[in-house]
C-alpha atoms as a PDB file:
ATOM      1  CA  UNK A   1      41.300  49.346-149.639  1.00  0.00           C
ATOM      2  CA  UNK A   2      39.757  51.698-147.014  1.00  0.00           C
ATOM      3  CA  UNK A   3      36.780  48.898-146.939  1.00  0.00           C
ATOM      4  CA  UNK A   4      39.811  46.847-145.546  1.00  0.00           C
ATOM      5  CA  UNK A   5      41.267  49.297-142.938  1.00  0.00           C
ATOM      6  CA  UNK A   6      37.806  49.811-141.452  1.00  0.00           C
ATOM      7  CA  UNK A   7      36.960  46.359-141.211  1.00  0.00           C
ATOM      8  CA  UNK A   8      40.564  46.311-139.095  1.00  0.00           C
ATOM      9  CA  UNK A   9      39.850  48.874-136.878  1.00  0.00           C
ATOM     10  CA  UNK A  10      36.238  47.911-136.318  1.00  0.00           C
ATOM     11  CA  UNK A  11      36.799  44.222-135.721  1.00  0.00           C
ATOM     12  CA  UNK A  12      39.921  45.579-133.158  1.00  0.00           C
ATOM     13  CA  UNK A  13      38.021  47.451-131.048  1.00  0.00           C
ATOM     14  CA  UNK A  14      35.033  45.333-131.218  1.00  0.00           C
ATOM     15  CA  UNK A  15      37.183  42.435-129.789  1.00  0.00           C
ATOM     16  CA  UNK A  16      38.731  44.403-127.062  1.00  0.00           C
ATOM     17  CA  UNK A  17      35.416  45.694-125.749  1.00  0.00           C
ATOM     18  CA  UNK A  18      33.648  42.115-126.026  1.00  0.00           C
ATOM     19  CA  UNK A  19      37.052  40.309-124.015  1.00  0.00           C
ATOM     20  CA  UNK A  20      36.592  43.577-121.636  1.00  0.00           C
ATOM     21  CA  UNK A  21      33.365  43.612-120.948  1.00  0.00           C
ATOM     22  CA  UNK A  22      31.775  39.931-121.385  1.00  0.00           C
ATOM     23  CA  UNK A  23      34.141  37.275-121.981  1.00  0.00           C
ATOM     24  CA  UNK A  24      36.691  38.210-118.698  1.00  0.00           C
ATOM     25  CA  UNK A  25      33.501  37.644-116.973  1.00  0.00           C
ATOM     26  CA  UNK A  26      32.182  34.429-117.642  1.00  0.00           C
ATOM     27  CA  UNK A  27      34.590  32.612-115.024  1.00  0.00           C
ATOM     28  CA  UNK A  28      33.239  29.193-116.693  1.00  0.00           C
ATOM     29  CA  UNK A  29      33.535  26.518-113.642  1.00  0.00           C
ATOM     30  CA  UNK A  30      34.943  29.286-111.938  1.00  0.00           C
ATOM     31  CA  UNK A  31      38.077  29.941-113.476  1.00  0.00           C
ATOM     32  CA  UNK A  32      37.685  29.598-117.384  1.00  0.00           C
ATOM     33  CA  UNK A  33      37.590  32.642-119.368  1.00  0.00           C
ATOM     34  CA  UNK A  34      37.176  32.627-123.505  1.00  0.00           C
ATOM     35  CA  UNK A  35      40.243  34.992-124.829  1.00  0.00           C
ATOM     36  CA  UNK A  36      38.321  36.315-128.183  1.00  0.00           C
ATOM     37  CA  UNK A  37      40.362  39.165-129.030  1.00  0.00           C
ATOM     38  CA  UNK A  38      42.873  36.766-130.695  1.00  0.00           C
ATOM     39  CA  UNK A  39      40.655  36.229-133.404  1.00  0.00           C
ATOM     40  CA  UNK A  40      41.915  39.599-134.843  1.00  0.00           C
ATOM     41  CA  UNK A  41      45.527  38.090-135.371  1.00  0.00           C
ATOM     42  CA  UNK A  42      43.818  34.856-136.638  1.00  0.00           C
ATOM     43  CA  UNK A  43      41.710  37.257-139.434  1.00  0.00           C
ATOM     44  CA  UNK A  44      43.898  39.568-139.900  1.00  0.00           C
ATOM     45  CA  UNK A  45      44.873  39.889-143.987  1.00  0.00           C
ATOM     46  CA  UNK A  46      47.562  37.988-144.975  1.00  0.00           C
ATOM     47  CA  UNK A  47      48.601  40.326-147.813  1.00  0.00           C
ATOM     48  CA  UNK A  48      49.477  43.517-145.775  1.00  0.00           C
ATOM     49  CA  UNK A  49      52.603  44.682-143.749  1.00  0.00           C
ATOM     50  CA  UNK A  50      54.030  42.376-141.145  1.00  0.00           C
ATOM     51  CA  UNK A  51      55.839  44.749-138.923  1.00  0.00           C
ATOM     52  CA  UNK A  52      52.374  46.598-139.055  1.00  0.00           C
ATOM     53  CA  UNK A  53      50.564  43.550-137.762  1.00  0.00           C
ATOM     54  CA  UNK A  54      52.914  42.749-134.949  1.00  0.00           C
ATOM     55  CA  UNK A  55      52.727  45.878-133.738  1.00  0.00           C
ATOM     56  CA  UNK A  56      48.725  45.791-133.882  1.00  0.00           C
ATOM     57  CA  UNK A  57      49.065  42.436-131.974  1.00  0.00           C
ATOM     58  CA  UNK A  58      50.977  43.880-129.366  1.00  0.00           C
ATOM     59  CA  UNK A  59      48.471  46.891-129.012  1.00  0.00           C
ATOM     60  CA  UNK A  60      45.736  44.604-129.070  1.00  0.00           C
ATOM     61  CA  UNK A  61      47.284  42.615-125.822  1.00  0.00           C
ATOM     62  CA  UNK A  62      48.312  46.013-124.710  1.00  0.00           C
ATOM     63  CA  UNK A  63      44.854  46.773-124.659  1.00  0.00           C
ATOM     64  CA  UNK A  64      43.447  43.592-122.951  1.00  0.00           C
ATOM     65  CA  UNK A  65      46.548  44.011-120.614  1.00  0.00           C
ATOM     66  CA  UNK A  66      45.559  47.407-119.763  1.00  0.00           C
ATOM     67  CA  UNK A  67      41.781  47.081-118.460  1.00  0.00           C
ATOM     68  CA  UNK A  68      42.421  43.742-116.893  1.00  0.00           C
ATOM     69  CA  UNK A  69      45.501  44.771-115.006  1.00  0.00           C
ATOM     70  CA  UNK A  70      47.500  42.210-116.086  1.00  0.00           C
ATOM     71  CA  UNK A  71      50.894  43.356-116.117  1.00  0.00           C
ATOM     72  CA  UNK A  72      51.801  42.444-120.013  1.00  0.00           C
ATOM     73  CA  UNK A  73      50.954  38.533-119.932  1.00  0.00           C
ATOM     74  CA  UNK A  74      48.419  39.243-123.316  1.00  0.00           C
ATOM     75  CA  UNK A  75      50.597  41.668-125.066  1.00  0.00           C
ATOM     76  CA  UNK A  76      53.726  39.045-124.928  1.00  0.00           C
ATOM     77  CA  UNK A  77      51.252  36.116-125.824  1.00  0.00           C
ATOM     78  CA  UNK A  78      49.731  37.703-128.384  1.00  0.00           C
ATOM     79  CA  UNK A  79      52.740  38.914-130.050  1.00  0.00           C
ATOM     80  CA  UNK A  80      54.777  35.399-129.680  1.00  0.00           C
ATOM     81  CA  UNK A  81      51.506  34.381-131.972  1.00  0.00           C
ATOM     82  CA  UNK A  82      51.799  36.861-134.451  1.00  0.00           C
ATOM     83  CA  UNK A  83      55.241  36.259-135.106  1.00  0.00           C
ATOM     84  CA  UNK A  84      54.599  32.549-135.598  1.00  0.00           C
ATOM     85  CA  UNK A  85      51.260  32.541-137.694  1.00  0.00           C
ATOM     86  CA  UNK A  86      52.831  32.453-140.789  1.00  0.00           C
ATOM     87  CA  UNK A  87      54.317  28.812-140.155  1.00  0.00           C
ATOM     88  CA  UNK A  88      51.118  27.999-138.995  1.00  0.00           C
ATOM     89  CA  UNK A  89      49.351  29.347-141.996  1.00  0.00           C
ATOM     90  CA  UNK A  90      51.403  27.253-144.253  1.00  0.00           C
ATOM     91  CA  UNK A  91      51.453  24.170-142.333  1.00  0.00           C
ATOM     92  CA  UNK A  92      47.334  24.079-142.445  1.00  0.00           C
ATOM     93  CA  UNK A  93      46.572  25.827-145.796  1.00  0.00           C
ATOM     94  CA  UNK A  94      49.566  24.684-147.757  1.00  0.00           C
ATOM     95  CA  UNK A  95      49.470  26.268-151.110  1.00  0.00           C
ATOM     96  CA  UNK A  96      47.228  28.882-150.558  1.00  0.00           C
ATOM     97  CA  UNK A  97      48.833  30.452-148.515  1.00  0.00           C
ATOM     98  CA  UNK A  98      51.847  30.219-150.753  1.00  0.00           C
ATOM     99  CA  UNK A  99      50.031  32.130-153.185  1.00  0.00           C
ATOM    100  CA  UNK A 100      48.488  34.732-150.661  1.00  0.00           C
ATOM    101  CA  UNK A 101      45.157  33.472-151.943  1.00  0.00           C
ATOM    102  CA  UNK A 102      43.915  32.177-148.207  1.00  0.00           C
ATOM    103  CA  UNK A 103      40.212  33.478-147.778  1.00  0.00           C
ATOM    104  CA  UNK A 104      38.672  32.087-144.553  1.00  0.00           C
ATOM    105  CA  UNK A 105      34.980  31.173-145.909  1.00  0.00           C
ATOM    106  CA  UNK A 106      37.078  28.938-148.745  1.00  0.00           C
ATOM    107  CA  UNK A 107      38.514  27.198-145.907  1.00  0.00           C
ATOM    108  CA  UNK A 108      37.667  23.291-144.907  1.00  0.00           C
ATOM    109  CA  UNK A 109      36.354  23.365-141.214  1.00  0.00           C
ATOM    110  CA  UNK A 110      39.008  20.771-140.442  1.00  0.00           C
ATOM    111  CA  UNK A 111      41.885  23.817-142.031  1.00  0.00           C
ATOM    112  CA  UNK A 112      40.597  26.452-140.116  1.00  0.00           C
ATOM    113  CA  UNK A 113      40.293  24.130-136.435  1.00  0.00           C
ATOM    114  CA  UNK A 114      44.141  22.658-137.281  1.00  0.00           C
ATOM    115  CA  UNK A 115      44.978  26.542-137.397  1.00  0.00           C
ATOM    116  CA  UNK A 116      42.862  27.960-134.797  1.00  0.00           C
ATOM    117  CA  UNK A 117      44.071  25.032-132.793  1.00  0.00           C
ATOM    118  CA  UNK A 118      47.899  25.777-132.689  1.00  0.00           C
ATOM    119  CA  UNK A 119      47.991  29.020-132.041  1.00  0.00           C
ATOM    120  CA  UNK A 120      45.116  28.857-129.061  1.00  0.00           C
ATOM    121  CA  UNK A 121      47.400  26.118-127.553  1.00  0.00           C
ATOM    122  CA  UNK A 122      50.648  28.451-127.864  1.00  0.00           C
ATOM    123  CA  UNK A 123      48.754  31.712-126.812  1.00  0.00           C
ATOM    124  CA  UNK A 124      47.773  29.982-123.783  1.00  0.00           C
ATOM    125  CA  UNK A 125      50.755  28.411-122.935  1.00  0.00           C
ATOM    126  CA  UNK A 126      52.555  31.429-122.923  1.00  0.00           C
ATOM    127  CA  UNK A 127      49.617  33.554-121.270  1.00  0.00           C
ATOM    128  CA  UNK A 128      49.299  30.561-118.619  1.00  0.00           C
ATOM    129  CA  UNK A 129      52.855  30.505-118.039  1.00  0.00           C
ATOM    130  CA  UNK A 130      53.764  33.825-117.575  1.00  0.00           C
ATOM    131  CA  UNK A 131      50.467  34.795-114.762  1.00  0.00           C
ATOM    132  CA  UNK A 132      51.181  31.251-113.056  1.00  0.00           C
ATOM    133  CA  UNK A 133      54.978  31.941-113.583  1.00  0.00           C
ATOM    134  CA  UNK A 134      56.283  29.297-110.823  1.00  0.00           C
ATOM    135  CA  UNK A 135      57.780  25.840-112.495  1.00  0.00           C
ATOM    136  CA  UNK A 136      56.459  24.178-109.343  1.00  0.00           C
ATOM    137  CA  UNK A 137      52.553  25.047-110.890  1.00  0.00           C
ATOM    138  CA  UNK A 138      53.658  23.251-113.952  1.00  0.00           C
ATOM    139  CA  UNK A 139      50.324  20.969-113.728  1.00  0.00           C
ATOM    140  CA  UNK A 140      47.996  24.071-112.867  1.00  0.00           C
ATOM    141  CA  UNK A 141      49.437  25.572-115.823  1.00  0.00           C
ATOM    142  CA  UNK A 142      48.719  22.473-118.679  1.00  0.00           C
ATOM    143  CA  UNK A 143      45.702  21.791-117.040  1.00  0.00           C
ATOM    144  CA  UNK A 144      44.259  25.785-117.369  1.00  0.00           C
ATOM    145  CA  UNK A 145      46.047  25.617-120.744  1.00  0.00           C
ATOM    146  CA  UNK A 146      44.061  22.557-122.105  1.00  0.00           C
ATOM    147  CA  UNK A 147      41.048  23.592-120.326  1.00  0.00           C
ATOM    148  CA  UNK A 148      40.741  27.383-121.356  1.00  0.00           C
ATOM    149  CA  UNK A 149      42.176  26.370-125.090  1.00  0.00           C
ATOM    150  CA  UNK A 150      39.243  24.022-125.897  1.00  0.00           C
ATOM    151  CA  UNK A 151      36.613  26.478-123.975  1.00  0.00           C
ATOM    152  CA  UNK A 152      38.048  29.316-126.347  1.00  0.00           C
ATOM    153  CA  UNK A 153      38.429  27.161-129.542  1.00  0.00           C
ATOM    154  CA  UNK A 154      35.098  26.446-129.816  1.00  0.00           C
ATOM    155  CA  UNK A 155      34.029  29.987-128.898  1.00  0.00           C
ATOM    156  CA  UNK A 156      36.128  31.176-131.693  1.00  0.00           C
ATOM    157  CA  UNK A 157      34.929  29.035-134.409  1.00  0.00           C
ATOM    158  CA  UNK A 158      31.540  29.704-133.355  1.00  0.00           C
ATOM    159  CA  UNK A 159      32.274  33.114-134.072  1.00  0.00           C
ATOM    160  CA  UNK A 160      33.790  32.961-136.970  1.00  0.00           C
ATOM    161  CA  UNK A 161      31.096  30.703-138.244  1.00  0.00           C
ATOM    162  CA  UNK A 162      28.358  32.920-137.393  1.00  0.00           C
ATOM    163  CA  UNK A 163      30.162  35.908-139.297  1.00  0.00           C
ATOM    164  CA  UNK A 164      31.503  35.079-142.150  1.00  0.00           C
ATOM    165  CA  UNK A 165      30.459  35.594-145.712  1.00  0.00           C
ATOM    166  CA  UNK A 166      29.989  32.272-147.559  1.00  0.00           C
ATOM    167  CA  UNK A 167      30.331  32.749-151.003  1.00  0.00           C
ATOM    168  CA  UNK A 168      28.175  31.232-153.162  1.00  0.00           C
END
């Protein structure tokens, strides 16, 4: 169990610093940035308390929002993600989740990118929509939406590929 809560904390502030310090300034084709630090609400244990890991998601955007200076736009994304992953977690692991018995290196590549996929697309819609925040921008919006969710998918599973445990 406190393997677990370390392994929480670690990969938290891990992700903040790397979305901090490196992936806000990659500025791909000058405006795409990877957003990383959701890959703590897509990892985070299914088992434990879901009040608890709301809250962490909004301190995690809290976090993001605080050394970016950006006014709550990752806190309120992040959050709306949260409180939707379990819908999403059904919808792509089906019984496995039903049974709580979802362990990412068991997954199918094609289960994990359906996953990843939604809630990338929703984080950045709401992200998107709430810095552009005019309905006028409505193009500039699905257009940084599409572009920054495929740049960050792929980032993301890369990640996760490189560090997780296969089991043999």
């Amino acid at each position: 169990m406190n393997n677990i809560v370390l392994n929480t904390v670690l990969r938290f502030i891990g992700l903040v610093f790397l979305q901090i310090i490196i992936c806000s300034n990659i500025n791909f084709l000058g405006y795409l940035n990877p957003y990383i630090y959701i890959i703590f609400i897509f990892l985070y244990p299914i088992t434990n308390n879901r009040l608890l890991f709301i809250f962490l998601s909004f301190l995690l955007g809290l976090s993001v929002d605080m050394f970016l200076d950006s006014g709550g736009v990752h806190a309120s994304a992040s959050v709306a993600i949260a409180y939707v992953r379990p819908l999403f977690l059904k919808f792509s692991f089906g019984a496995a989740y039903e049974y709580q018995a979802v362990k990412f290196s068991n997954t199918t590549l094609s289960q994990r990118l359906i996953y990843f996929l939604f809630l990338v697309v929703i984080h950045h819609a709401i992200l998107f929509s709430l810095v552009v925040f005019d309905k006028n921008e409505t193009l500039l919006i699905v257009k940084q939406t599409l572009y920054s969710s495929v740049f960050t998918l792929i980032v993301c599973l890369l990640l996760t590929s490189l560090f997780s445990k296969k089991e043999l």
